[in-house]
PDB file of N, CA and C in Angstrom:
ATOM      1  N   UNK A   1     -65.543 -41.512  37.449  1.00  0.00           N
ATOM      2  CA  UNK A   1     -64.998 -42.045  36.213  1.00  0.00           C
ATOM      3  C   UNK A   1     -64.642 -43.509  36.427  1.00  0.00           C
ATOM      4  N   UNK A   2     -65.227 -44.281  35.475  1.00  0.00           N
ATOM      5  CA  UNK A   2     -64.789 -45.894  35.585  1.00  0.00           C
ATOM      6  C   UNK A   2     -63.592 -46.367  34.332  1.00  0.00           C
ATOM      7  N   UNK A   3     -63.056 -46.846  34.545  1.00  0.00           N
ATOM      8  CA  UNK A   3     -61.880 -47.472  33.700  1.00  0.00           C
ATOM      9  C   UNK A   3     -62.777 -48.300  32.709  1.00  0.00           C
ATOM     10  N   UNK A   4     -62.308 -48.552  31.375  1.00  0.00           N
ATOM     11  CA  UNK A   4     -62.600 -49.686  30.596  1.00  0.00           C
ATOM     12  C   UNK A   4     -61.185 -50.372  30.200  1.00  0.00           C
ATOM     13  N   UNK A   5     -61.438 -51.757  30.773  1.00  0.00           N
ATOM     14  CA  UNK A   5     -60.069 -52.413  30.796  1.00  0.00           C
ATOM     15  C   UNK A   5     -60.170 -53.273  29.738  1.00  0.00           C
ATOM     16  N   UNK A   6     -61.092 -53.386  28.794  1.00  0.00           N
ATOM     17  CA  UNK A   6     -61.365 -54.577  27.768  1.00  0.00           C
ATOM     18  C   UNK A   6     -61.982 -54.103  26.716  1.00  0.00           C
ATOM     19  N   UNK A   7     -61.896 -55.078  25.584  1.00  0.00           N
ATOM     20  CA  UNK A   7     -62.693 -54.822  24.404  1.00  0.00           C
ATOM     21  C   UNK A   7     -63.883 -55.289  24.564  1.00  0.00           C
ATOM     22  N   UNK A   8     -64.394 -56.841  25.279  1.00  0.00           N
ATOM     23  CA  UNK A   8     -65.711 -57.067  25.775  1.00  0.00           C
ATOM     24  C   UNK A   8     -66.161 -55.888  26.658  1.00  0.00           C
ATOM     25  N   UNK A   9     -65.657 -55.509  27.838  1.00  0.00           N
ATOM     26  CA  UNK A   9     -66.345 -54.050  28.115  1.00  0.00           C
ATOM     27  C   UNK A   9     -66.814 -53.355  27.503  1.00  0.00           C
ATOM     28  N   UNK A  10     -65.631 -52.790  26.475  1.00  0.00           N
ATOM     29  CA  UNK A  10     -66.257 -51.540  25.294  1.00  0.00           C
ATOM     30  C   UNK A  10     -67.357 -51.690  24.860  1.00  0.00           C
ATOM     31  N   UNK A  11     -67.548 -52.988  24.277  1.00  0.00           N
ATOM     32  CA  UNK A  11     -68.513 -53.861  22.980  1.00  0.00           C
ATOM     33  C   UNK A  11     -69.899 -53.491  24.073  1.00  0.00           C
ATOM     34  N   UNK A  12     -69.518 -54.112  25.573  1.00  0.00           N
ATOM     35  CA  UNK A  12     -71.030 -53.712  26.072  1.00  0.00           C
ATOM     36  C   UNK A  12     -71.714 -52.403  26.045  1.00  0.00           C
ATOM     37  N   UNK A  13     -70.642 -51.729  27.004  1.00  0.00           N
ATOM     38  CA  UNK A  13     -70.898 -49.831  26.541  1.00  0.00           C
ATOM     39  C   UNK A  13     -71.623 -49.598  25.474  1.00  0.00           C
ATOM     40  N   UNK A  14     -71.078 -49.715  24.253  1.00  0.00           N
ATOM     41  CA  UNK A  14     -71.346 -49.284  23.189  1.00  0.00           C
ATOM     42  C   UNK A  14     -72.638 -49.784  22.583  1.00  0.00           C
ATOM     43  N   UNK A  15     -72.921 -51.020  23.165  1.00  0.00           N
ATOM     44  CA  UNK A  15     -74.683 -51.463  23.043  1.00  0.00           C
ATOM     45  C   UNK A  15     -75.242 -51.086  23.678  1.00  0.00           C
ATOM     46  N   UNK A  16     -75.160 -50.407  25.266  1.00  0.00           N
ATOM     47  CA  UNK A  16     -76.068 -49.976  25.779  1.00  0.00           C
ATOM     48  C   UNK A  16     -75.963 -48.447  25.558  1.00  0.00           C
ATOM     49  N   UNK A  17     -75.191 -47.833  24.870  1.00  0.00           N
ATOM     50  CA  UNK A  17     -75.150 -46.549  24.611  1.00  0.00           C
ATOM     51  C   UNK A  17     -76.593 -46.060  23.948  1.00  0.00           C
ATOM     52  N   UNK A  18     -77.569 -47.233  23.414  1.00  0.00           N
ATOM     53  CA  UNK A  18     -78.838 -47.162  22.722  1.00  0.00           C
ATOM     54  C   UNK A  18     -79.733 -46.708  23.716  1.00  0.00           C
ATOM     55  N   UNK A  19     -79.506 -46.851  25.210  1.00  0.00           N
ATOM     56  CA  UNK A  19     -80.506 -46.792  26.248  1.00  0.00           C
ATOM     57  C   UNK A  19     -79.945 -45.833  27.137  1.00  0.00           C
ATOM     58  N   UNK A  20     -78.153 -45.645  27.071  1.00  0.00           N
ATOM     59  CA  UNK A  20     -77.799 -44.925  28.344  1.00  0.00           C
ATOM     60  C   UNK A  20     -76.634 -44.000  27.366  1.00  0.00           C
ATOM     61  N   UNK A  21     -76.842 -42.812  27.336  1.00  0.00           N
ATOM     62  CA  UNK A  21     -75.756 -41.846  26.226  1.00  0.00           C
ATOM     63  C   UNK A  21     -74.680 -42.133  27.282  1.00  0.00           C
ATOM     64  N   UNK A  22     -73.485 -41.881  27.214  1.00  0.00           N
ATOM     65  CA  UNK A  22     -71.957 -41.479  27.788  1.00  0.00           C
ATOM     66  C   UNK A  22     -71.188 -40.752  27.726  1.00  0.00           C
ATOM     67  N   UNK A  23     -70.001 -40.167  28.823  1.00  0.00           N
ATOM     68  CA  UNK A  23     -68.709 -39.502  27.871  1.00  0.00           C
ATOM     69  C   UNK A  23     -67.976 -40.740  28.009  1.00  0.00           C
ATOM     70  N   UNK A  24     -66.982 -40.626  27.047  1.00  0.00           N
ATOM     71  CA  UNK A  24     -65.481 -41.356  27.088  1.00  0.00           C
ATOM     72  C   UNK A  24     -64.262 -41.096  26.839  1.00  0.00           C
ATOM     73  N   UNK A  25     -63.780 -40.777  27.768  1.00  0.00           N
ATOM     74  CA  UNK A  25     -62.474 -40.066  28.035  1.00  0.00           C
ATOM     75  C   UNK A  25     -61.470 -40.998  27.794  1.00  0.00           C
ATOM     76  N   UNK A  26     -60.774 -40.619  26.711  1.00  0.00           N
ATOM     77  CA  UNK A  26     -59.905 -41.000  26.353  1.00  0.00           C
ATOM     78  C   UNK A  26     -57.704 -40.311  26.599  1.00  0.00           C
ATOM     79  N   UNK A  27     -56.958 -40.428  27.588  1.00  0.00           N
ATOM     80  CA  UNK A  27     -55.879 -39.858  27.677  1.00  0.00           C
ATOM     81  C   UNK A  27     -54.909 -40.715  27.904  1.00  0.00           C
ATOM     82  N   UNK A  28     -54.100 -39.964  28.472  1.00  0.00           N
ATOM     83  CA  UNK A  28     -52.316 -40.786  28.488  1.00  0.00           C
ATOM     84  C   UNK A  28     -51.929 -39.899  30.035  1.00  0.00           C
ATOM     85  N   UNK A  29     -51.051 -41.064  30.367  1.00  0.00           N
ATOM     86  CA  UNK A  29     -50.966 -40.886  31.992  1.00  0.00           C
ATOM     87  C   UNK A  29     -49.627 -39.651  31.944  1.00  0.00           C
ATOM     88  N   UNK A  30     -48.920 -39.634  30.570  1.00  0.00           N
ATOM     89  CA  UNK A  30     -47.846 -38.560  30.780  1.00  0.00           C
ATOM     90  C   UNK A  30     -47.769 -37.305  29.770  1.00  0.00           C
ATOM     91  N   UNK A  31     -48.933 -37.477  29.639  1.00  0.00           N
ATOM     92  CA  UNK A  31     -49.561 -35.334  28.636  1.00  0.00           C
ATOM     93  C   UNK A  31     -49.696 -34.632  29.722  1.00  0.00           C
ATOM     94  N   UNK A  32     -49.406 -33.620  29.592  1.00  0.00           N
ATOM     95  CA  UNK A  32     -49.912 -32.019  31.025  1.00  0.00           C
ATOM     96  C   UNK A  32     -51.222 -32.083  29.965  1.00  0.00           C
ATOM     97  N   UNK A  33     -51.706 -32.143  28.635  1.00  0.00           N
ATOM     98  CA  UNK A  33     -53.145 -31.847  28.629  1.00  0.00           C
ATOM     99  C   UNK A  33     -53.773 -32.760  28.761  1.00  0.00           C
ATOM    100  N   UNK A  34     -53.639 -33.601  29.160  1.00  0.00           N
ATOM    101  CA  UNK A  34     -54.405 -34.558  29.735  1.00  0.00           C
ATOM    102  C   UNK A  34     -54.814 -34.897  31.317  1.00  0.00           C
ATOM    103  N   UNK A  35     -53.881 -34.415  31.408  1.00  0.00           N
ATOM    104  CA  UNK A  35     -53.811 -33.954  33.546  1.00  0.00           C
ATOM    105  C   UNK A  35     -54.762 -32.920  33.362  1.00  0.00           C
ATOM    106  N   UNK A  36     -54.644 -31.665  32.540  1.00  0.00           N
ATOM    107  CA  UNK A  36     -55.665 -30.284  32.362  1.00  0.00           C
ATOM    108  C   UNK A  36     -57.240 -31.019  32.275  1.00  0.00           C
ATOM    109  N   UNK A  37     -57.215 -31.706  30.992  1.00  0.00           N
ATOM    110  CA  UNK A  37     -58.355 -32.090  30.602  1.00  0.00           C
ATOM    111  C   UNK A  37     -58.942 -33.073  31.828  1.00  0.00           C
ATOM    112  N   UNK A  38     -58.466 -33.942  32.472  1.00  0.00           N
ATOM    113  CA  UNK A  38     -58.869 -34.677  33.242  1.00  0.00           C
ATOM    114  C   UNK A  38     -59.629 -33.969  34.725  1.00  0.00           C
ATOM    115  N   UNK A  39     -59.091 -32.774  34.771  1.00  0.00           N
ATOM    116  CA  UNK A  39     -59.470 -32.098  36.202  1.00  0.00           C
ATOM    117  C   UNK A  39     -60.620 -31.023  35.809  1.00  0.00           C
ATOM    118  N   UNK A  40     -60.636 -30.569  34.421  1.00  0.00           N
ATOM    119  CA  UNK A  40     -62.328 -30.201  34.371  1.00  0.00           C
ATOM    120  C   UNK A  40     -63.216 -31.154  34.015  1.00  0.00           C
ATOM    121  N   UNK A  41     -62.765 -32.530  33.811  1.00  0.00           N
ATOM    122  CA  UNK A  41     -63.929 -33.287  33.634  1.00  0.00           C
ATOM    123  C   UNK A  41     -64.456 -33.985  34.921  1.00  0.00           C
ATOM    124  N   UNK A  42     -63.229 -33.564  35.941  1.00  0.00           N
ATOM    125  CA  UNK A  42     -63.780 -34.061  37.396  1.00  0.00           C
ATOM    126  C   UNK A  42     -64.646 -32.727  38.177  1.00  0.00           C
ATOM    127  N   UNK A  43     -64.363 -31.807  37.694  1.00  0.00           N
ATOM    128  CA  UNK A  43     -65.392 -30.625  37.802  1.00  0.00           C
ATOM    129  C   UNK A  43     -66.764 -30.870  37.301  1.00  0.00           C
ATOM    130  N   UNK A  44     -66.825 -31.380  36.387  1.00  0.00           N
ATOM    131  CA  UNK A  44     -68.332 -31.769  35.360  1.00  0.00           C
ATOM    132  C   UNK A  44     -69.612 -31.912  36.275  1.00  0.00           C
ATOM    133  N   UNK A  45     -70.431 -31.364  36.474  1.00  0.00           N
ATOM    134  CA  UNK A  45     -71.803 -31.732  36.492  1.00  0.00           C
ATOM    135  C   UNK A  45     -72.588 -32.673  35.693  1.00  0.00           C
ATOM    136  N   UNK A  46     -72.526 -33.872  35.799  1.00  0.00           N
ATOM    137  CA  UNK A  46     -74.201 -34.383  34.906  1.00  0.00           C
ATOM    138  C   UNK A  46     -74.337 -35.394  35.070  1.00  0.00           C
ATOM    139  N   UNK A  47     -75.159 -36.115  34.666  1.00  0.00           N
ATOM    140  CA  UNK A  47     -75.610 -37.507  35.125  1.00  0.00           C
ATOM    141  C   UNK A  47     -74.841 -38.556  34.281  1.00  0.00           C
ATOM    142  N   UNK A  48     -74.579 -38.018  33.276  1.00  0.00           N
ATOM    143  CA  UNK A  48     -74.016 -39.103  32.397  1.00  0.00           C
ATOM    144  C   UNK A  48     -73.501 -39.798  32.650  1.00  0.00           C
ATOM    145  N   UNK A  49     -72.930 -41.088  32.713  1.00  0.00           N
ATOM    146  CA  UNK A  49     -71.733 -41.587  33.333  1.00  0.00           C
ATOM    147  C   UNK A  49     -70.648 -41.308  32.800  1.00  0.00           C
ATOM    148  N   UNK A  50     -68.667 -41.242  32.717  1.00  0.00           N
ATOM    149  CA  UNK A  50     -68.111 -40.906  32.294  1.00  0.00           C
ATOM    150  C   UNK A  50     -67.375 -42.408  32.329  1.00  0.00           C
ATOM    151  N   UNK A  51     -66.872 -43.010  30.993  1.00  0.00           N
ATOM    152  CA  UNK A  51     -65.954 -43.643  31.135  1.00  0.00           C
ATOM    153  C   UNK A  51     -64.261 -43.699  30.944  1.00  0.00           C
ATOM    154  N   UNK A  52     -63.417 -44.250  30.903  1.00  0.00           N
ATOM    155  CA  UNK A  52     -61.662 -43.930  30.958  1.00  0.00           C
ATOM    156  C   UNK A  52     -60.949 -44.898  30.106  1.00  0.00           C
ATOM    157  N   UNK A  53     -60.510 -44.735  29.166  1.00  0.00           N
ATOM    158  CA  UNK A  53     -59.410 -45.717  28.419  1.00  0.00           C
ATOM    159  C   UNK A  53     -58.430 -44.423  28.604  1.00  0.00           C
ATOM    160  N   UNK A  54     -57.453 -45.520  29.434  1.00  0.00           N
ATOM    161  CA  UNK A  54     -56.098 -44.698  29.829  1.00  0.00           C
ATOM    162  C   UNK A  54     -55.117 -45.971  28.367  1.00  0.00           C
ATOM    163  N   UNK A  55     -55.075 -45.005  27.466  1.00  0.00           N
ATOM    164  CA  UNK A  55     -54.199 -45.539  26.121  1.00  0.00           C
ATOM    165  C   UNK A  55     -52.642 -46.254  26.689  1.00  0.00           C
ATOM    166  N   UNK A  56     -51.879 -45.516  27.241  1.00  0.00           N
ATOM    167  CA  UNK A  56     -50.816 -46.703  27.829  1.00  0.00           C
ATOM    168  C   UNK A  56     -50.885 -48.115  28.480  1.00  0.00           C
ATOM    169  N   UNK A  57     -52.178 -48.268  29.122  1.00  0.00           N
ATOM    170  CA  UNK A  57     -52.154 -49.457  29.687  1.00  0.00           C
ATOM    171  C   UNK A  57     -53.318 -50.215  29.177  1.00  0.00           C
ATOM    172  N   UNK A  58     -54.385 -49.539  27.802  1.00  0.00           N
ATOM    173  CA  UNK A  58     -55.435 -50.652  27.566  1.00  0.00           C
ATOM    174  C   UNK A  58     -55.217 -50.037  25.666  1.00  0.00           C
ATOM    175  N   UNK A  59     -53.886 -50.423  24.961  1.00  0.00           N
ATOM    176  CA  UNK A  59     -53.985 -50.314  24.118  1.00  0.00           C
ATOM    177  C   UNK A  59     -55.083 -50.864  22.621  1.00  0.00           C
ATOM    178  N   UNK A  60     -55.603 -51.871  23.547  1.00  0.00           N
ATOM    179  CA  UNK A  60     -56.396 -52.611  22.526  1.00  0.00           C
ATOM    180  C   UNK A  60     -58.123 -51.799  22.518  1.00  0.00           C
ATOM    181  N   UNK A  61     -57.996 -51.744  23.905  1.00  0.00           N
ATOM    182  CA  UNK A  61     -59.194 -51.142  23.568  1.00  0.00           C
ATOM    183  C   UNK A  61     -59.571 -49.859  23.004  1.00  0.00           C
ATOM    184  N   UNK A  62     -57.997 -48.950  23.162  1.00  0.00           N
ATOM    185  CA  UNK A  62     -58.138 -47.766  22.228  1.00  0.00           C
ATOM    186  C   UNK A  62     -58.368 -48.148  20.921  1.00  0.00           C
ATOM    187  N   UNK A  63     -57.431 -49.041  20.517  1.00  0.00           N
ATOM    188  CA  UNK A  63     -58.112 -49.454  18.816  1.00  0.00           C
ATOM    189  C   UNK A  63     -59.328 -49.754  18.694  1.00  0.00           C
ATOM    190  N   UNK A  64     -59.827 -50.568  19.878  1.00  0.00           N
ATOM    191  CA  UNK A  64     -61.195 -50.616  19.121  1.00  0.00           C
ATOM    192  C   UNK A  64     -62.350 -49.471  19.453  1.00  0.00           C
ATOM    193  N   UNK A  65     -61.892 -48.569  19.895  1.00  0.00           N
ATOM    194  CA  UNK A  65     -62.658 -47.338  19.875  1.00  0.00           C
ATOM    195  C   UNK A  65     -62.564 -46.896  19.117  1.00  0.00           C
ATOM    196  N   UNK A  66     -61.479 -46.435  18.346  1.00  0.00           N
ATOM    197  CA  UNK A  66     -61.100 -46.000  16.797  1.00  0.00           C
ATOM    198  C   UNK A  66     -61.794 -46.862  15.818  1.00  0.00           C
ATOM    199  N   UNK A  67     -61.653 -47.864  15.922  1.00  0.00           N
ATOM    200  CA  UNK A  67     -62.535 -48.786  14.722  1.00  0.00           C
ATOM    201  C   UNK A  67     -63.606 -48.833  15.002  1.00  0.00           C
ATOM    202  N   UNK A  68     -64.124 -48.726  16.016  1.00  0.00           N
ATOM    203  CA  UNK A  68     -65.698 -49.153  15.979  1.00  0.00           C
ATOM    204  C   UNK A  68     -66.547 -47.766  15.589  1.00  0.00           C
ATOM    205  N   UNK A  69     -65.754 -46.820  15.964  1.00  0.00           N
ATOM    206  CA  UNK A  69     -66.709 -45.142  16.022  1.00  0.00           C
ATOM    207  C   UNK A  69     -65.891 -44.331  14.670  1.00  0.00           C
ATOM    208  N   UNK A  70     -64.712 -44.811  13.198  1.00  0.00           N
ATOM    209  CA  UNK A  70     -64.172 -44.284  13.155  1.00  0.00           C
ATOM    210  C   UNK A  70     -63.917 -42.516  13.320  1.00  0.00           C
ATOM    211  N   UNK A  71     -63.173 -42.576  14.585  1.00  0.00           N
ATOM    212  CA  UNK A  71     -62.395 -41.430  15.114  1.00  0.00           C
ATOM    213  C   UNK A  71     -60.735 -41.874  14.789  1.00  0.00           C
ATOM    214  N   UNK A  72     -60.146 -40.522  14.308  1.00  0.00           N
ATOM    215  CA  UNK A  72     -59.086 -40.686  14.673  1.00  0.00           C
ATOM    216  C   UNK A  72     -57.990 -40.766  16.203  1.00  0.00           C
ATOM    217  N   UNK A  73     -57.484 -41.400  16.754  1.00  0.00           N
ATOM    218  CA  UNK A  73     -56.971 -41.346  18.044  1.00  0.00           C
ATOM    219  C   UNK A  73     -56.523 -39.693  18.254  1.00  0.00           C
ATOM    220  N   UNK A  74     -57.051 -39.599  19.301  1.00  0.00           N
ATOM    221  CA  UNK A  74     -56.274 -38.225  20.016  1.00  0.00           C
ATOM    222  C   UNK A  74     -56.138 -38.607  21.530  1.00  0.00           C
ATOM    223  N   UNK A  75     -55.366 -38.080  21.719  1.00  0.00           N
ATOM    224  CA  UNK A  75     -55.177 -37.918  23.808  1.00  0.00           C
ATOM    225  C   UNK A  75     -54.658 -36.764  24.038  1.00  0.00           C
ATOM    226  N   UNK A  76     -55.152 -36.223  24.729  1.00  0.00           N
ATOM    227  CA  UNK A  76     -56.716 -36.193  25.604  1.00  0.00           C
ATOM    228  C   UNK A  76     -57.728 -36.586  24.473  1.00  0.00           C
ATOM    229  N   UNK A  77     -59.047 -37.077  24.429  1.00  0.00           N
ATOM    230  CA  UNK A  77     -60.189 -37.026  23.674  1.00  0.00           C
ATOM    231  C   UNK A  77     -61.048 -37.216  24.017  1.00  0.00           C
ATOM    232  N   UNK A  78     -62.494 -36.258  24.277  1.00  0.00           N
ATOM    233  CA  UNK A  78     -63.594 -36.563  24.674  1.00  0.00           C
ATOM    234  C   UNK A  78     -64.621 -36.891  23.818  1.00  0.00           C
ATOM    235  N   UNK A  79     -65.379 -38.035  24.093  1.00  0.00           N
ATOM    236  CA  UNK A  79     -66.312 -37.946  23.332  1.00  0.00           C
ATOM    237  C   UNK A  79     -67.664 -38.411  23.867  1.00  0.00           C
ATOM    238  N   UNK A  80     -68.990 -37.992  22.988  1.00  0.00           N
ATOM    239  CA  UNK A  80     -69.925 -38.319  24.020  1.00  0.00           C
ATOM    240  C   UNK A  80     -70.577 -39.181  22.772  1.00  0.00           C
ATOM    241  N   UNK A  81     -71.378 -40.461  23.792  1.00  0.00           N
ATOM    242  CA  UNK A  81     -72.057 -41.706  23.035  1.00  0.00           C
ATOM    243  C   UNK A  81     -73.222 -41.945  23.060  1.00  0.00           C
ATOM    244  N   UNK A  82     -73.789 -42.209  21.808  1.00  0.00           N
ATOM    245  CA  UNK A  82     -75.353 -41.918  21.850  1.00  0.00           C
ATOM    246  C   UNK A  82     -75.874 -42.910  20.896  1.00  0.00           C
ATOM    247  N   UNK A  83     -76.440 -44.100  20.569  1.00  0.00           N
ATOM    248  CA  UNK A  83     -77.101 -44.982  19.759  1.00  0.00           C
ATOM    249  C   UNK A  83     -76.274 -45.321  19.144  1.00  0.00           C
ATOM    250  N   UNK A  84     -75.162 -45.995  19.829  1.00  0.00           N
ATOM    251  CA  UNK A  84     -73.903 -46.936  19.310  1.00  0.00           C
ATOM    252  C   UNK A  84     -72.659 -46.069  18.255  1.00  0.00           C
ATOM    253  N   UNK A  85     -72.739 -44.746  18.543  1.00  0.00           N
ATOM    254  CA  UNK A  85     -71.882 -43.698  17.760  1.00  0.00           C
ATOM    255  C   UNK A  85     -71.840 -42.744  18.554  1.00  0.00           C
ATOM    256  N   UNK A  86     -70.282 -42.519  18.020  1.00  0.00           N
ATOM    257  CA  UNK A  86     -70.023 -40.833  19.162  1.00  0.00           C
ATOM    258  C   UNK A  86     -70.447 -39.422  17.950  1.00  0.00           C
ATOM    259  N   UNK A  87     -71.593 -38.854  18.847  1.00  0.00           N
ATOM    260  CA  UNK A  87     -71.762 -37.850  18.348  1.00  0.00           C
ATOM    261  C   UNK A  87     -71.645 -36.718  18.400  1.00  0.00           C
ATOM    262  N   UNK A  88     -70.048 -36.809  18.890  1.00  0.00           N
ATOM    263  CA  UNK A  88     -69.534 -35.018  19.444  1.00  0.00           C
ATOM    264  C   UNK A  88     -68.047 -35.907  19.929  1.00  0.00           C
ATOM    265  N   UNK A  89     -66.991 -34.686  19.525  1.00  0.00           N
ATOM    266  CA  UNK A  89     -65.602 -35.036  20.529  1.00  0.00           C
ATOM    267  C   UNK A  89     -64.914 -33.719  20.725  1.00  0.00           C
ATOM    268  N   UNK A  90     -64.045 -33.948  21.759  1.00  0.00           N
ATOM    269  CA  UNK A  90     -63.390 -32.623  21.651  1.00  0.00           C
ATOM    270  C   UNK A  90     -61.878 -33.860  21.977  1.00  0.00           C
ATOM    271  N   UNK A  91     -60.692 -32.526  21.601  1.00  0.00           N
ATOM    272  CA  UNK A  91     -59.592 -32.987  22.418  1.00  0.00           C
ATOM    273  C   UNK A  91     -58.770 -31.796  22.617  1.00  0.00           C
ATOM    274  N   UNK A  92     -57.685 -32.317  23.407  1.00  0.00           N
ATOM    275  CA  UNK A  92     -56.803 -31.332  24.026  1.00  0.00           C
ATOM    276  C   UNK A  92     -57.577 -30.213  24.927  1.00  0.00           C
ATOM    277  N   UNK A  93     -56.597 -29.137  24.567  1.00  0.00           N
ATOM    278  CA  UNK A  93     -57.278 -28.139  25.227  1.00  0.00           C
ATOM    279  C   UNK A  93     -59.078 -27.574  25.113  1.00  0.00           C
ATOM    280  N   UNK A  94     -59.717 -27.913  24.599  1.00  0.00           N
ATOM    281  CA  UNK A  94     -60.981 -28.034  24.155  1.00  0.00           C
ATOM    282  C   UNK A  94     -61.986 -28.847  25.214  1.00  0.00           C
ATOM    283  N   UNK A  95     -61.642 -29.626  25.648  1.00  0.00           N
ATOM    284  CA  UNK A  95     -61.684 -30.331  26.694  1.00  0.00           C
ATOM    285  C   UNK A  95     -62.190 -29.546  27.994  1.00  0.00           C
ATOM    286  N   UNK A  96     -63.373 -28.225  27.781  1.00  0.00           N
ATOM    287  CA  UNK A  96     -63.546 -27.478  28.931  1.00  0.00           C
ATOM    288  C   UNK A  96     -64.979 -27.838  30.060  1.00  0.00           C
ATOM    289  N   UNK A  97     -65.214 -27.414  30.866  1.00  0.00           N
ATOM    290  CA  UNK A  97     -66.316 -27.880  31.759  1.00  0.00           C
ATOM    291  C   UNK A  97     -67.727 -27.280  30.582  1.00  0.00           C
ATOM    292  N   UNK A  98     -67.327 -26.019  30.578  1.00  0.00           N
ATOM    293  CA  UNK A  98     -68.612 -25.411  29.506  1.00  0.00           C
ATOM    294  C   UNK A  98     -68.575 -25.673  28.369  1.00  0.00           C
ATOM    295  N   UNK A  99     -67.597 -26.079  27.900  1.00  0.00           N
ATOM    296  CA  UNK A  99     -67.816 -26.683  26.010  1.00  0.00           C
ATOM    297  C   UNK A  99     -68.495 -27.826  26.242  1.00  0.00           C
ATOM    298  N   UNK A 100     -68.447 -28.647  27.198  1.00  0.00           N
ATOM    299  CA  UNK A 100     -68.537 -30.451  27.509  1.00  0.00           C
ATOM    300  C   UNK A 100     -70.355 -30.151  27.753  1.00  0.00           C
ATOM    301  N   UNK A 101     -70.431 -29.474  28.823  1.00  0.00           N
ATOM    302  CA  UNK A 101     -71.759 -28.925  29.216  1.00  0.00           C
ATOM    303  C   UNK A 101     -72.471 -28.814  28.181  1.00  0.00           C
ATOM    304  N   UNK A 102     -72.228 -27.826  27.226  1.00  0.00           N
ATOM    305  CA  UNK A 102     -73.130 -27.180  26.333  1.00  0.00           C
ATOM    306  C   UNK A 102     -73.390 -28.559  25.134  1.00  0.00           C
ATOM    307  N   UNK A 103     -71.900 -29.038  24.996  1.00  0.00           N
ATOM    308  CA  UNK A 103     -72.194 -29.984  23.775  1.00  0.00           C
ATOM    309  C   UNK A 103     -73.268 -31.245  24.643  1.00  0.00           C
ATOM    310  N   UNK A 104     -73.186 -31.667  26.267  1.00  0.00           N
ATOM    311  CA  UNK A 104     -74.180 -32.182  26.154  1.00  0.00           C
ATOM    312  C   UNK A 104     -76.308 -31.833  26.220  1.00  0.00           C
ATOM    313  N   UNK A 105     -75.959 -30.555  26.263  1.00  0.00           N
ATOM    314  CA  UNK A 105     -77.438 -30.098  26.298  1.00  0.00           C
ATOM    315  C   UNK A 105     -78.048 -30.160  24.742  1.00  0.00           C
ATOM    316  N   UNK A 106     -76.960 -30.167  23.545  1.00  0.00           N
ATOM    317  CA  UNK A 106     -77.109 -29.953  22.373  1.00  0.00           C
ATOM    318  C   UNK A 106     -77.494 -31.486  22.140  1.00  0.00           C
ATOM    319  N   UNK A 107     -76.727 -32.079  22.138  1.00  0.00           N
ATOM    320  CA  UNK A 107     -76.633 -33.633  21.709  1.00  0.00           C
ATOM    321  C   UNK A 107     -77.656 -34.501  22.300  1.00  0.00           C
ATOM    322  N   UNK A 108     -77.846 -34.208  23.344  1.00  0.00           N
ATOM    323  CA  UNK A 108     -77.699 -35.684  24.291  1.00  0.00           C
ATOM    324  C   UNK A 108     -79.611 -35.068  24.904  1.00  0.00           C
TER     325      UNK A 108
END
């Protein structure tokens, strides 16, 4: 899992999401479901890359994840990225190794 510490980061992600799909994990350093959610996504199998906006310390770039894809904010929130739009999310407890799995064999 790589951190996104910027909104120029995001902006790149999200253009190359046309060539390379993603997850993007979105949480907060003091939820228990986000500690939950975070340890089956370190279980995860797949090639995808996974990226991290930890919302306490890169507030801006959570907004512009919300604005650019409108999603409403959740933490925990997964979502997976595919031709500059997320086309699948889960959050909270939902957040499982086999829901994540399956939604990417569907999607992606």
């Amino acid at each position: 899992m790589k951190r996104i510490k910027s909104v120029e980061a995001w902006k790149t992600l999200l253009k190359k999401s046309d060539e390379q799909p993603f997850l993007l994990f979105k949480l907060s350093m003091t939820c228990i479901s986000s500690v939950a959610a975070k340890k089956e996504l370190q279980k995860l199998q797949t090639e995808l890359p996974i990226y991290v906006v930890i919302v306490q310390l890169d507030r801006k770039v959570s907004k512009a994840v919300e604005e650019d894809l409108g999603v409403k904010h959740e933490s925990p929130q997964l979502l997976i990225l595919k031709d500059g739009r997320g086309i699948w999310q889960a959050t909270h407890y939902h957040i499982k190794q086999s829901i994540v799995l399956d939604a990417i064999e569907e999607y992606v």
